[in-house]
C-alpha atoms as a PDB file:
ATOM      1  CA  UNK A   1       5.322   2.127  -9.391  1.00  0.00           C
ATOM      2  CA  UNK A   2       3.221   2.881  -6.184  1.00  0.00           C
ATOM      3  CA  UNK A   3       2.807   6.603  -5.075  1.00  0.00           C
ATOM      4  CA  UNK A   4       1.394   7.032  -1.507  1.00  0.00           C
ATOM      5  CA  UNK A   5      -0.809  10.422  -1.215  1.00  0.00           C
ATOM      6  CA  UNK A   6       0.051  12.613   1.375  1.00  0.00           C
ATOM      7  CA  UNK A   7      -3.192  11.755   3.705  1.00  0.00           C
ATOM      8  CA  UNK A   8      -2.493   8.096   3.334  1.00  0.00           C
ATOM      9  CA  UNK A   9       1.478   8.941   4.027  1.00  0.00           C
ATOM     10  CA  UNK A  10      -0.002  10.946   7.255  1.00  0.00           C
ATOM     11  CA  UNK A  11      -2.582   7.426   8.315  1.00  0.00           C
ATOM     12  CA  UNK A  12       0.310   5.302   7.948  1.00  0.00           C
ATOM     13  CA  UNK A  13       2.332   7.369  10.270  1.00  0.00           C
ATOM     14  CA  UNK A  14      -0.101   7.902  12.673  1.00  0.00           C
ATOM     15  CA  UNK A  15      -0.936   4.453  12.718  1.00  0.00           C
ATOM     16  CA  UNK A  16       2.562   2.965  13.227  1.00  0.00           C
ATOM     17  CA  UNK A  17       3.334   5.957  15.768  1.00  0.00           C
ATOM     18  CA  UNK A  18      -0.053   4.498  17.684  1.00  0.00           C
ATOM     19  CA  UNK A  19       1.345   0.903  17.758  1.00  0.00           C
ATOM     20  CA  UNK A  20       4.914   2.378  19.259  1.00  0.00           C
ATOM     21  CA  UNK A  21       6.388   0.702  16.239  1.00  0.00           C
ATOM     22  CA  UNK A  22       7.498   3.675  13.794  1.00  0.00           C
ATOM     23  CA  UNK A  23      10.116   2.045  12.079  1.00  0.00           C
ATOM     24  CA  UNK A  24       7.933  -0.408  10.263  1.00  0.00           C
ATOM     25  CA  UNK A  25       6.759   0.162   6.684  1.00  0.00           C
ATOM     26  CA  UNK A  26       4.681  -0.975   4.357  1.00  0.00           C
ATOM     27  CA  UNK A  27       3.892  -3.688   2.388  1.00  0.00           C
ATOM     28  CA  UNK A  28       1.507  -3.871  -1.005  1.00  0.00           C
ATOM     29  CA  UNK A  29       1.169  -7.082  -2.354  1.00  0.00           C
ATOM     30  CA  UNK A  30      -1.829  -8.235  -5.063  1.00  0.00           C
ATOM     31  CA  UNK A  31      -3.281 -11.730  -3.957  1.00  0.00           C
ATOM     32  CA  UNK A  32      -5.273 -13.969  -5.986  1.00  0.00           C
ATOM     33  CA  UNK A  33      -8.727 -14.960  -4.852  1.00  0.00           C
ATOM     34  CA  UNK A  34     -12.242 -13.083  -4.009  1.00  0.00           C
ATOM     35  CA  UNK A  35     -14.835 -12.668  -6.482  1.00  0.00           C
ATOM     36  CA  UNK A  36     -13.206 -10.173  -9.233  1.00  0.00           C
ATOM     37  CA  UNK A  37      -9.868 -12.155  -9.478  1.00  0.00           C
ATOM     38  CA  UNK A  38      -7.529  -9.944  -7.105  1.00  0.00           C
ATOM     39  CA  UNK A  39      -7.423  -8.181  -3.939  1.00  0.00           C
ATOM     40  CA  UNK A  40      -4.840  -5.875  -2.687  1.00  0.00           C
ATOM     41  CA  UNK A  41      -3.345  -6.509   0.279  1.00  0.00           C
ATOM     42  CA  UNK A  42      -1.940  -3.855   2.505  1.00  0.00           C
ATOM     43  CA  UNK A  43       0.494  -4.819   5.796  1.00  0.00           C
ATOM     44  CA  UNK A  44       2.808  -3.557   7.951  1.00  0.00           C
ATOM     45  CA  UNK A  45       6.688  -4.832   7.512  1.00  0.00           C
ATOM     46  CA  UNK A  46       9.840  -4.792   9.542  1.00  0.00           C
ATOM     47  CA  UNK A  47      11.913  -5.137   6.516  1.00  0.00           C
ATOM     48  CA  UNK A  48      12.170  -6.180   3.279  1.00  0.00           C
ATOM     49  CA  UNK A  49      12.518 -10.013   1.665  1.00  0.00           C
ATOM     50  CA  UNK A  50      14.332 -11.568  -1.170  1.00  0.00           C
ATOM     51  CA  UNK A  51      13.908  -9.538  -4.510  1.00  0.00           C
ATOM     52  CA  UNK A  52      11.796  -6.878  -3.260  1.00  0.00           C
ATOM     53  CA  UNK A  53      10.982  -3.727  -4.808  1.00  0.00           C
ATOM     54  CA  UNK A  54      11.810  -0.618  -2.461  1.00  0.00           C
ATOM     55  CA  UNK A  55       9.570   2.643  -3.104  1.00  0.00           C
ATOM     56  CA  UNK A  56      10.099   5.251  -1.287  1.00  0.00           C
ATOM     57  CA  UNK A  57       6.813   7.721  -1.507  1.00  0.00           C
ATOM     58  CA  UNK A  58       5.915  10.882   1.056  1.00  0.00           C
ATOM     59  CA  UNK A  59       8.013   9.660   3.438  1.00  0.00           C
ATOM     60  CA  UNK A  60       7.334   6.263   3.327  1.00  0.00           C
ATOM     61  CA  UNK A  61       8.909   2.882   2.466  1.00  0.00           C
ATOM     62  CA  UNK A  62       6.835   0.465   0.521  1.00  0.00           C
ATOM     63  CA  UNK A  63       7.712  -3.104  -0.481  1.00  0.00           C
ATOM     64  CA  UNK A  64       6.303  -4.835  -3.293  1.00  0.00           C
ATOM     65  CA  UNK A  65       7.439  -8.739  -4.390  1.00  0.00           C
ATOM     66  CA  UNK A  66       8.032  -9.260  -7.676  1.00  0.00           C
ATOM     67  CA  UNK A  67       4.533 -11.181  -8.608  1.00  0.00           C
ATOM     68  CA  UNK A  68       2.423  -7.709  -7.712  1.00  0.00           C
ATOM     69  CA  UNK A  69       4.921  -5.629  -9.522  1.00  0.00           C
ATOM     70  CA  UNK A  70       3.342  -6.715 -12.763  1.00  0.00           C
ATOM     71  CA  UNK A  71      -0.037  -5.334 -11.193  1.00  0.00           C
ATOM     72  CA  UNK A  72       0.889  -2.586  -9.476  1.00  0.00           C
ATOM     73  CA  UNK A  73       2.244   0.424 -12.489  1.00  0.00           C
ATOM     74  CA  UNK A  74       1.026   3.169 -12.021  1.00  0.00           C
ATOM     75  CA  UNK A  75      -1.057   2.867  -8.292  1.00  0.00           C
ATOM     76  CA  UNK A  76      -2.007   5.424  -6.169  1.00  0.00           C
ATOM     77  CA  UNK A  77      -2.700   4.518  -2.619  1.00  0.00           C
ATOM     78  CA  UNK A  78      -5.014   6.870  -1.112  1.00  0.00           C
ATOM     79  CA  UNK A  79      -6.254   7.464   2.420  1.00  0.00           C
ATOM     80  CA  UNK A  80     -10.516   8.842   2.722  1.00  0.00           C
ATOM     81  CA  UNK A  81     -11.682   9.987   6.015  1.00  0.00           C
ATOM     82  CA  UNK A  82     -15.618  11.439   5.089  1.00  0.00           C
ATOM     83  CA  UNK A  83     -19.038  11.273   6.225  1.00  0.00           C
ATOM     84  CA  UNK A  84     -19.225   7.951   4.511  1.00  0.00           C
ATOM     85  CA  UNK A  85     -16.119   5.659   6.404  1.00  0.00           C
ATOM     86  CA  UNK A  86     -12.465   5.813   6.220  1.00  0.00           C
ATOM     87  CA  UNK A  87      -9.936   3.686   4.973  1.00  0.00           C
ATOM     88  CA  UNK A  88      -7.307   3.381   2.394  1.00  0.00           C
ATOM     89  CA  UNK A  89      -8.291   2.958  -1.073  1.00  0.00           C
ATOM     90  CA  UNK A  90      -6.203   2.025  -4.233  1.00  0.00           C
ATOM     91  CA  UNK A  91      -6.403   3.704  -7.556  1.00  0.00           C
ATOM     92  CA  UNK A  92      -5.426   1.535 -10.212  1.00  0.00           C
ATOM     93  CA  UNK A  93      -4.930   2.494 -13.505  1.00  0.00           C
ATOM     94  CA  UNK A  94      -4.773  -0.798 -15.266  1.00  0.00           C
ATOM     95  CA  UNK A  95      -7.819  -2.452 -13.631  1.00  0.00           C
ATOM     96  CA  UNK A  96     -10.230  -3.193 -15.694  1.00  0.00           C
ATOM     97  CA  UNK A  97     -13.076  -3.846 -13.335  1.00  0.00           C
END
């Protein structure tokens, strides 16, 4: 369902490790709202809830409720540090804009 690349494997690690919290993982959820209809959300988690999906990717543990499941085949979360910003940025094969 979600893959995490290996740089954005490495920024989540080296973020958690930089919060003294390394146990935590990750959580991608899909929110309604914002002006094309969705927005990804991407937050730290000390555990799973109720009916969660479980991923594990490069080392890391993602959750994903049930709702963004439907969204979230196929996605790539990726991790760009260049001349023109950093951050994390989802691939999604089944957007359509």
């Amino acid at each position: 369902m979600v893959t995490v690349s290996d740089e954005a494997a490495g920024k989540i690690r080296s973020l958690l490790a930089s919060e003294g919290k390394p146990d935590r993982e990750l959580r991608v959820a899909v929110k309604g709202g914002g002006c094309s209809g969705f927005q990804y959300l991407l937050e730290f988690a000390d555990g799973p809830r109720d009916m969660d999906q479980i991923i594990e990717s490069n080392g890391v543990r993602v959750f994903v409720d049930p709702k963004s499941s439907l969204y979230l085949t196929g996605v790539v979360l990726r991790y760009d540090d260049g001349l023109m910003g950093a951050g994390f940025r989802v691939e999604n094969p089944n957007a359509r804009t």
